[in-house]
Every structure is written in structure tokens, then in C-alpha cells.
PDB file of N, CA and C in Angstrom:
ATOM      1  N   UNK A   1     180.291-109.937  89.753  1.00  0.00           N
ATOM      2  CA  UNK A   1     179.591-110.782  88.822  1.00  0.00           C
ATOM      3  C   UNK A   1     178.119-110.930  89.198  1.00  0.00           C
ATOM      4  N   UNK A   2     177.854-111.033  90.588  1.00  0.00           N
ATOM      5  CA  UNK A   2     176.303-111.317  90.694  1.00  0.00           C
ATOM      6  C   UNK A   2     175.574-109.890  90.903  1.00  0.00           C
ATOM      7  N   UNK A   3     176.239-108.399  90.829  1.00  0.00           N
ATOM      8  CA  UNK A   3     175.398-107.317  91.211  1.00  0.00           C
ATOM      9  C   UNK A   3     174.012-107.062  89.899  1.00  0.00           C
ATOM     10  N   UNK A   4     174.091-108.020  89.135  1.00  0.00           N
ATOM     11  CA  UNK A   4     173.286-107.959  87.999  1.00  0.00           C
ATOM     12  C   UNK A   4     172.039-108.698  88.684  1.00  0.00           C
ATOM     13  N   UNK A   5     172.357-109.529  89.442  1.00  0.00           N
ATOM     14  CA  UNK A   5     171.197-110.650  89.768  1.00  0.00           C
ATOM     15  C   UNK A   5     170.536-109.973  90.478  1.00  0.00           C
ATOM     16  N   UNK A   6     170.582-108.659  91.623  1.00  0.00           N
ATOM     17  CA  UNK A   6     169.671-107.831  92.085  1.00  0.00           C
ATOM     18  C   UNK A   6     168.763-107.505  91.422  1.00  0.00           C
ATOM     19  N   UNK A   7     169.081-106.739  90.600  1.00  0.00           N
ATOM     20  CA  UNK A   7     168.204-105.442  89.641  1.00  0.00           C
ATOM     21  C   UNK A   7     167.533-106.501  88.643  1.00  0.00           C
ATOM     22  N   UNK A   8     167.961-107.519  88.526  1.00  0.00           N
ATOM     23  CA  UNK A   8     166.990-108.508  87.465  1.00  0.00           C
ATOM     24  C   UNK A   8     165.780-109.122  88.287  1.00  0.00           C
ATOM     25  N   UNK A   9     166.390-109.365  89.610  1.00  0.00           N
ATOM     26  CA  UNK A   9     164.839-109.894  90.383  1.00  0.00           C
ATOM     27  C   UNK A   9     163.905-108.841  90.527  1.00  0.00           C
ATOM     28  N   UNK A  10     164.611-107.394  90.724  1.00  0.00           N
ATOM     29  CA  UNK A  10     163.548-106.420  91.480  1.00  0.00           C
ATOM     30  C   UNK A  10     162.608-106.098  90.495  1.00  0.00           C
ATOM     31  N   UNK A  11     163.412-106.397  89.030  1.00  0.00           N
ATOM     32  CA  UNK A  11     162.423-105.780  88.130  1.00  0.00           C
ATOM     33  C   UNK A  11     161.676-107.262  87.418  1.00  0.00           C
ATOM     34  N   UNK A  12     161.647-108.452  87.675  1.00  0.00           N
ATOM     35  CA  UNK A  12     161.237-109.284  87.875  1.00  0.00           C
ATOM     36  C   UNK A  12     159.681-109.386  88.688  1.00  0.00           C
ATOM     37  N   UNK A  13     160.350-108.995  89.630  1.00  0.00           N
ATOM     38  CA  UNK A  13     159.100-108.943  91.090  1.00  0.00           C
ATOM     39  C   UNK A  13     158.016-107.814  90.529  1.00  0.00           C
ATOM     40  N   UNK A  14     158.708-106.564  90.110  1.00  0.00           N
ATOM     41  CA  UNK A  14     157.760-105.581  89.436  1.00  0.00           C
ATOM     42  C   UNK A  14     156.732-106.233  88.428  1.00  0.00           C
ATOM     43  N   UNK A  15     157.613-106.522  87.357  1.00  0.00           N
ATOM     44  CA  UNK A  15     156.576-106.620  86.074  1.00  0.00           C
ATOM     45  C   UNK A  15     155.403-108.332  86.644  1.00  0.00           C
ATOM     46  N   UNK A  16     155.840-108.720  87.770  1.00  0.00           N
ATOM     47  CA  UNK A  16     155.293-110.098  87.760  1.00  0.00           C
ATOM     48  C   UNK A  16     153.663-109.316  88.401  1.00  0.00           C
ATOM     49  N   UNK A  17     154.257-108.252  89.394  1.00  0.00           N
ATOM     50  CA  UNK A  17     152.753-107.159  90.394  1.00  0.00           C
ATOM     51  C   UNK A  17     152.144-106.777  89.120  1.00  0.00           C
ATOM     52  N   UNK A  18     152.597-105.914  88.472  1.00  0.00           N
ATOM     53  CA  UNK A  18     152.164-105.091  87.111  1.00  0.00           C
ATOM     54  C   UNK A  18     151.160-105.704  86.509  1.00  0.00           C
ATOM     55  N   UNK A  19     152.080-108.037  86.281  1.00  0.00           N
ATOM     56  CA  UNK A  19     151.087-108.438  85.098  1.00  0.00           C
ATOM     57  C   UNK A  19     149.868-108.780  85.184  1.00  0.00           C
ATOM     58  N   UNK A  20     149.284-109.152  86.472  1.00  0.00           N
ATOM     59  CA  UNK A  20     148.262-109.857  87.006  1.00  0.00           C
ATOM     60  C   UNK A  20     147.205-109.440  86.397  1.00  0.00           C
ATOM     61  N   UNK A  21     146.032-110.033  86.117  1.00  0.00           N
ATOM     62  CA  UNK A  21     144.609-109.733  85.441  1.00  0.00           C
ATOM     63  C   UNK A  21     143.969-109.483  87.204  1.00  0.00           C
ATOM     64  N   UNK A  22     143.291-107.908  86.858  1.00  0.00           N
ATOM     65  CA  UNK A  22     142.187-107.505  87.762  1.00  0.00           C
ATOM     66  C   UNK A  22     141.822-108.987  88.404  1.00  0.00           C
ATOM     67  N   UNK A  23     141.167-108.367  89.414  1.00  0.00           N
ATOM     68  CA  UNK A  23     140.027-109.255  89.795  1.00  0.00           C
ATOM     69  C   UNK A  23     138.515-109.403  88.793  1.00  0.00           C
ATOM     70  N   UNK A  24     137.787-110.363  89.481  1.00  0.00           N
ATOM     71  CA  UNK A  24     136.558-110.247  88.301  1.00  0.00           C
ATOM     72  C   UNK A  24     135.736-109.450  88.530  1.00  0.00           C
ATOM     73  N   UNK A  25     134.586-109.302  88.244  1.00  0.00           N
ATOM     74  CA  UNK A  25     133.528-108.083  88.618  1.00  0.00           C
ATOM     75  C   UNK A  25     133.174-109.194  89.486  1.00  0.00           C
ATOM     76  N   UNK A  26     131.990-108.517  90.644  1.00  0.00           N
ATOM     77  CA  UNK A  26     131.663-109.629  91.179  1.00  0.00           C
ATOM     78  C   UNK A  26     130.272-109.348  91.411  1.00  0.00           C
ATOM     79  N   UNK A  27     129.223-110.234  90.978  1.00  0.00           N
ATOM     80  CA  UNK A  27     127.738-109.799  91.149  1.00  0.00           C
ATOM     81  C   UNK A  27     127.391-109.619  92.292  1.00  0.00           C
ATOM     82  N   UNK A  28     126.135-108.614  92.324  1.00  0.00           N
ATOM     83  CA  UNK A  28     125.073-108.450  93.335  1.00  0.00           C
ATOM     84  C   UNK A  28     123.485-109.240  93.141  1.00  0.00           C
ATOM     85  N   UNK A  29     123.255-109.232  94.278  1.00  0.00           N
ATOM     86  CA  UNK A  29     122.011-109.915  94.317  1.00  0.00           C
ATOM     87  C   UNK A  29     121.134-109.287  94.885  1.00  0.00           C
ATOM     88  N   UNK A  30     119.809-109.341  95.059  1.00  0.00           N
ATOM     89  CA  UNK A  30     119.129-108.669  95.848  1.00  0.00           C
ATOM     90  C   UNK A  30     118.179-109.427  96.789  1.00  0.00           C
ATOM     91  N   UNK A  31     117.749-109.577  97.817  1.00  0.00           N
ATOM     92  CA  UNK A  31     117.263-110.549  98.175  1.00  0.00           C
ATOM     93  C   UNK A  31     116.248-109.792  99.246  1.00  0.00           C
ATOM     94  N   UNK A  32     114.472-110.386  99.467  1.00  0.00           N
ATOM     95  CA  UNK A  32     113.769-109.571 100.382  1.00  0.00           C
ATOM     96  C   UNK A  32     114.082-110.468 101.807  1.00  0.00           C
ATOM     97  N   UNK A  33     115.143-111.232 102.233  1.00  0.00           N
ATOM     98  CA  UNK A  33     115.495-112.160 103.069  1.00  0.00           C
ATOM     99  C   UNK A  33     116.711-110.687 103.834  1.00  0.00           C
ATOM    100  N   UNK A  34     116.009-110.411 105.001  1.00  0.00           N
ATOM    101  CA  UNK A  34     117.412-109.351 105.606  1.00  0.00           C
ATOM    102  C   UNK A  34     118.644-109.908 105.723  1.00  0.00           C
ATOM    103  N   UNK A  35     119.737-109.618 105.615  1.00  0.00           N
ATOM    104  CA  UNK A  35     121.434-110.259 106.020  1.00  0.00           C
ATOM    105  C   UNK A  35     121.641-110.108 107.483  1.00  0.00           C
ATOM    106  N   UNK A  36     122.448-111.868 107.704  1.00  0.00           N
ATOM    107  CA  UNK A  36     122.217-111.550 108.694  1.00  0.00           C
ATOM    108  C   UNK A  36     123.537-110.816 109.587  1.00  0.00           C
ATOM    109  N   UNK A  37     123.358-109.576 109.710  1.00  0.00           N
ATOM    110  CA  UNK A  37     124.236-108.730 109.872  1.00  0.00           C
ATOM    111  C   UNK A  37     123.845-107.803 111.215  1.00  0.00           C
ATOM    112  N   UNK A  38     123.990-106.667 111.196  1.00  0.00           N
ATOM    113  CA  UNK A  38     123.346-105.569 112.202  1.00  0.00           C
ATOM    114  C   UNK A  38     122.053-105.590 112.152  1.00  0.00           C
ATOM    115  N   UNK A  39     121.507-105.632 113.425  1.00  0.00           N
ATOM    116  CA  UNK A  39     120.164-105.680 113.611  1.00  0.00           C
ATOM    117  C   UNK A  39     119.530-106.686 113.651  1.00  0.00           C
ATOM    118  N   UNK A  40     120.012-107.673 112.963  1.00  0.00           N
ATOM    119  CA  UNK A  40     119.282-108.986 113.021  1.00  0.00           C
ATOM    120  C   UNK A  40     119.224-109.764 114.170  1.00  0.00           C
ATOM    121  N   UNK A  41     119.624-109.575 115.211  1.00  0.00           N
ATOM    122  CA  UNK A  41     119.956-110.127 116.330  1.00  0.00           C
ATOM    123  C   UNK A  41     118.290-109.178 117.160  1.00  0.00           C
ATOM    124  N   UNK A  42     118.359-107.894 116.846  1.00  0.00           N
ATOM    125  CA  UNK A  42     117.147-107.070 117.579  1.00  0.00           C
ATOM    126  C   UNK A  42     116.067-107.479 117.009  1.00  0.00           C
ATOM    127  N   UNK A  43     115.783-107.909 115.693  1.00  0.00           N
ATOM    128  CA  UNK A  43     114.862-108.134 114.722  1.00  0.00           C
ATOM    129  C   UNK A  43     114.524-109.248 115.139  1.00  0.00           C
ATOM    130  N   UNK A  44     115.038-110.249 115.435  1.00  0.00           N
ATOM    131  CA  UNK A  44     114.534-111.344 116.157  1.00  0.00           C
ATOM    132  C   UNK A  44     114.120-111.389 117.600  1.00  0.00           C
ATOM    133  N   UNK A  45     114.758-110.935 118.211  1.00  0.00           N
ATOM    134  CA  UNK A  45     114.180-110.459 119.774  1.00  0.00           C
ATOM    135  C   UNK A  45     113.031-110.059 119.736  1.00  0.00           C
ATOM    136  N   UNK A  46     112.611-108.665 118.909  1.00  0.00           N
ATOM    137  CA  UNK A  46     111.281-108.367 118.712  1.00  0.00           C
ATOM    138  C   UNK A  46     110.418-109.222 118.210  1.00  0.00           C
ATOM    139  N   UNK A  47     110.947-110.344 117.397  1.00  0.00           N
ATOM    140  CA  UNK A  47     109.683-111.306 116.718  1.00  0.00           C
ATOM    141  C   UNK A  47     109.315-112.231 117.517  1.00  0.00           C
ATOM    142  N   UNK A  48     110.094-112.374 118.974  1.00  0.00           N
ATOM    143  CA  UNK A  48     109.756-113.129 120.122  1.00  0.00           C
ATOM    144  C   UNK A  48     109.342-112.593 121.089  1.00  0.00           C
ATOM    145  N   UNK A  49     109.169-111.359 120.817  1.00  0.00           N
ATOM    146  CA  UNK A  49     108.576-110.601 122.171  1.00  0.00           C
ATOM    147  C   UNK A  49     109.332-109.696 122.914  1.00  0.00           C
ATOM    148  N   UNK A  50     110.585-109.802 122.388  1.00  0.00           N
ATOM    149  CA  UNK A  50     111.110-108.780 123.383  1.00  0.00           C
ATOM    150  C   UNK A  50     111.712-107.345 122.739  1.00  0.00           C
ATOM    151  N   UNK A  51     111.284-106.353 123.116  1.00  0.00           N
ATOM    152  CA  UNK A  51     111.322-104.978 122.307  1.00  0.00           C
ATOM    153  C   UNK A  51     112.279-104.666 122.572  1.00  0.00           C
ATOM    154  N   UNK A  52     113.258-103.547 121.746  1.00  0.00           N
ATOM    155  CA  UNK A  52     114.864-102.791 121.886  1.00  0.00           C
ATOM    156  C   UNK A  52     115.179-102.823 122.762  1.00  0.00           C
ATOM    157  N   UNK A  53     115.910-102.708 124.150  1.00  0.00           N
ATOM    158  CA  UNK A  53     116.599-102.434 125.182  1.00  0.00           C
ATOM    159  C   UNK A  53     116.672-101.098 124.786  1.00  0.00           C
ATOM    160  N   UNK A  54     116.738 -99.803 126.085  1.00  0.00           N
ATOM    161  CA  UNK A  54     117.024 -98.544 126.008  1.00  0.00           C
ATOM    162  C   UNK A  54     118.232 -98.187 125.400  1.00  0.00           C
ATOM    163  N   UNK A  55     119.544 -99.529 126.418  1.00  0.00           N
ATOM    164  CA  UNK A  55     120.932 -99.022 125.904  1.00  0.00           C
ATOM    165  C   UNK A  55     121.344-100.468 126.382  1.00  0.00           C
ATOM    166  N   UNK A  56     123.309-100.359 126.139  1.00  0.00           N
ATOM    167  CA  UNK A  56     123.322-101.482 126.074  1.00  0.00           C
ATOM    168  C   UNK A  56     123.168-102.391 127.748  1.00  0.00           C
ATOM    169  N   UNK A  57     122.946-103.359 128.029  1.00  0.00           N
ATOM    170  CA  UNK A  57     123.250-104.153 128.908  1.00  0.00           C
ATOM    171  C   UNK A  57     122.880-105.407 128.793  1.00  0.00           C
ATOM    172  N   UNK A  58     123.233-106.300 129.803  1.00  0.00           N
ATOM    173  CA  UNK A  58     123.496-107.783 129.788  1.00  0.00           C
ATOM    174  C   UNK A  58     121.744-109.027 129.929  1.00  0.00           C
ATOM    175  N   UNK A  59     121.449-108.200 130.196  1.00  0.00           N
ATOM    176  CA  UNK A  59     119.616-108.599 130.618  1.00  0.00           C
ATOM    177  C   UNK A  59     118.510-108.011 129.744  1.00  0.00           C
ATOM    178  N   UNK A  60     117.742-108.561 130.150  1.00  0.00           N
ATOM    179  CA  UNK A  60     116.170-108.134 129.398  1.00  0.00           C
ATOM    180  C   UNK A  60     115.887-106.637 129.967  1.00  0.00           C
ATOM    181  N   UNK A  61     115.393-106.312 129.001  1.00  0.00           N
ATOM    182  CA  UNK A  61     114.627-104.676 129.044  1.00  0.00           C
ATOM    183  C   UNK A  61     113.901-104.789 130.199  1.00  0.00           C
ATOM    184  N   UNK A  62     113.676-103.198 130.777  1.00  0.00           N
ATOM    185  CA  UNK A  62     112.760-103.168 131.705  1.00  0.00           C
ATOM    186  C   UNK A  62     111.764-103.530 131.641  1.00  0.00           C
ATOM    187  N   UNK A  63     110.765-104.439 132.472  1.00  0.00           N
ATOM    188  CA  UNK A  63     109.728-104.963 132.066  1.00  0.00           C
ATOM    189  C   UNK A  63     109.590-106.287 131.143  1.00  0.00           C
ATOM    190  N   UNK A  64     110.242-107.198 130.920  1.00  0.00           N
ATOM    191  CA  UNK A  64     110.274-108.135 130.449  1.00  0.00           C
ATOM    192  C   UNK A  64     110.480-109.619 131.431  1.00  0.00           C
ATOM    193  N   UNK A  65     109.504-110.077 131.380  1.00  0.00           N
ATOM    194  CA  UNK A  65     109.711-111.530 131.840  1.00  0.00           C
ATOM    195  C   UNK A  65     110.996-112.374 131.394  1.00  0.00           C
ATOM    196  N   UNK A  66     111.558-112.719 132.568  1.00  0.00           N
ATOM    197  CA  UNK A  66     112.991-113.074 132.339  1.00  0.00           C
ATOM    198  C   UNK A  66     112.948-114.672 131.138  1.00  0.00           C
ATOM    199  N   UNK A  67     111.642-115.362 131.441  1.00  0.00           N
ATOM    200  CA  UNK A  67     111.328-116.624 130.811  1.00  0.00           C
ATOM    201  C   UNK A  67     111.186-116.534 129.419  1.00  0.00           C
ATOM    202  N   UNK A  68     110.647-115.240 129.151  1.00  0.00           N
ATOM    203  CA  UNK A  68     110.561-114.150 127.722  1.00  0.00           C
ATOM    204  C   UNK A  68     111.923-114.224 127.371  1.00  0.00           C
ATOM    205  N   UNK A  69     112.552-113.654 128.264  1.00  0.00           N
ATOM    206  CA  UNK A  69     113.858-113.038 127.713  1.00  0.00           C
ATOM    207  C   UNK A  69     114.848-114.360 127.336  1.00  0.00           C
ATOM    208  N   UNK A  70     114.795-115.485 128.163  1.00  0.00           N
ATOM    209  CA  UNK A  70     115.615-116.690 128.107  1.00  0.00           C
ATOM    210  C   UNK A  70     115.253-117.450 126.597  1.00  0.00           C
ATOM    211  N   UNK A  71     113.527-117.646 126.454  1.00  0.00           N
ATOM    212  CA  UNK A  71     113.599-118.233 125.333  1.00  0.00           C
ATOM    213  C   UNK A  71     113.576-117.206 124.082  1.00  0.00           C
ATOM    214  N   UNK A  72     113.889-116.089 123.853  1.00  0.00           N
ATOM    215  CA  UNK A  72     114.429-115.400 122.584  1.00  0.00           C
ATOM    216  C   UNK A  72     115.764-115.443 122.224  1.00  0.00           C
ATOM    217  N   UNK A  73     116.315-114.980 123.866  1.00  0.00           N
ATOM    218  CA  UNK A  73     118.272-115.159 123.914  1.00  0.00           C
ATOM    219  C   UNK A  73     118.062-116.748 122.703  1.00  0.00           C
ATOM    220  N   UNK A  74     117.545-117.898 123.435  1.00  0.00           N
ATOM    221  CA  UNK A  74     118.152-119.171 122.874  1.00  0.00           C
ATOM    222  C   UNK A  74     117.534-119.318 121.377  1.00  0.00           C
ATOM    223  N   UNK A  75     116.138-119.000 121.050  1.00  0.00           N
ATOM    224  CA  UNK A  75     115.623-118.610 119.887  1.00  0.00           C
ATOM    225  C   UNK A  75     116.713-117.900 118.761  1.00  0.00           C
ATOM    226  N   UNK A  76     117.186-116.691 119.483  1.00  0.00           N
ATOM    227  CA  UNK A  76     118.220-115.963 118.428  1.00  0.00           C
ATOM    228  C   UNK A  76     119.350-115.977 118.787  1.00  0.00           C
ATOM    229  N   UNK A  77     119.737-117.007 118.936  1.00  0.00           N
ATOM    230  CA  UNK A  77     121.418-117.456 119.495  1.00  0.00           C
ATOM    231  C   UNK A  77     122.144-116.836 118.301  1.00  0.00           C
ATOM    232  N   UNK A  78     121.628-117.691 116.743  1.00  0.00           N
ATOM    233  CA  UNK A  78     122.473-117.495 115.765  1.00  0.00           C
ATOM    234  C   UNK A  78     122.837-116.266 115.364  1.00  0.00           C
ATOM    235  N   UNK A  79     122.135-115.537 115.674  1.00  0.00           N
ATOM    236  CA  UNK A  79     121.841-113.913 115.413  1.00  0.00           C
ATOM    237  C   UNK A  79     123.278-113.156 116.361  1.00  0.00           C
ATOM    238  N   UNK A  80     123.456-113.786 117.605  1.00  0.00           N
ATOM    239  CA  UNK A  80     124.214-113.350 118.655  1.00  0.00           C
ATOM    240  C   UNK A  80     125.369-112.813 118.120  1.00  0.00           C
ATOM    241  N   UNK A  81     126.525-111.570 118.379  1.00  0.00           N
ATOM    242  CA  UNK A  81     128.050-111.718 118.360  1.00  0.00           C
ATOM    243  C   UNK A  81     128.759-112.900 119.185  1.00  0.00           C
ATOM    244  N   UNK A  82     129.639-113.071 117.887  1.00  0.00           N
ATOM    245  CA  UNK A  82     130.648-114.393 118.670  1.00  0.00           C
ATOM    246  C   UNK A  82     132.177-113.732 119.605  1.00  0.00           C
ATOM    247  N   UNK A  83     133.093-114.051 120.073  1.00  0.00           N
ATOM    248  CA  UNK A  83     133.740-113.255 120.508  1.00  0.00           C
ATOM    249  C   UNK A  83     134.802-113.152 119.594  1.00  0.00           C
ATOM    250  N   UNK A  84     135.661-112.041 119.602  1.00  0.00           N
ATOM    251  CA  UNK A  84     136.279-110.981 118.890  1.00  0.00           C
ATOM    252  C   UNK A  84     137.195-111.636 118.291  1.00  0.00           C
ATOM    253  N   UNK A  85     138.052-112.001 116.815  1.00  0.00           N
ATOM    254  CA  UNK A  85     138.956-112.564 116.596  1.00  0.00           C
ATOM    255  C   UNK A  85     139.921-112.044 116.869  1.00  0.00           C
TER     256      UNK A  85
END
């Protein structure tokens, strides 16, 4: 008596995926404000004085005053990676 109640949900569950309305379009914007995304973290370093690092490491570039380097780190905190979710 209930092998009917299977095949009525599955095709239930189908047409319910099937009926859904798209998503909406979703606008773009354009903005001369950079995102703050990749790079923005270097982009600010440089606007405080401190130029690219060669590669990666934990300190200021060669040649940089560490007092340089302390107040940009805290300058571009927001800019920083947070740790990994």
C-alpha cells in the first residue's frame, strides 16, 4: 500500500528543483575606489613608505626602518589576511 508514497515524493522533490525562478541578474558597479582585495594590503604599504618586499617573509624589506615598517603594518592592518577559515 505505501510503495506509491516513494515515487510520489521523488517526483515531488524533482518538480519542486525544476520549479524555482532563476536567480536575479545582479548589477555591476564600477567604482575608481580599488577593492579591497589583492594588493591592497601592498598598495598601502607603499603609500606609507614601504616598497614590495622581494618575496615573501615576515619583516620589512631590505633596507627599511623597522619604525617605518611598524607604523604601515598598524596603518594597513585592515588591508592584512585574517587567518584561514
Amino acid at each position: 500500500m505505501r510503495s506509491w508514497l516513494a515515487p510520489v515524493l521523488a517526483a515531488t522533490a524533482i518538480l519542486a528543483g525544476c520549479a524555482s525562478e532563476p536567480p536575479a541578474e545582479q548589477q555591476t558597479t564600477t567604482t575608481s575606489e580599488a577593492p579591497a582585495g589583492h594588493g591592497s594590503l601592498a598598495q598601502c604599504l607603499d603609500d606609507h613608505g614601504v616598497p614590495a618586499a622581494p618575496g615573501p617573509g615576515g619583516g620589512p624589506p631590505p633596507g627599511i626602518d623597522p619604525d617605518t615598517w611598524h607604523e604601515a603594518m598598524q596603518a594597513c592592518a585592515m588591508f592584512a589576511p585574517g587567518p584561514a577559515n
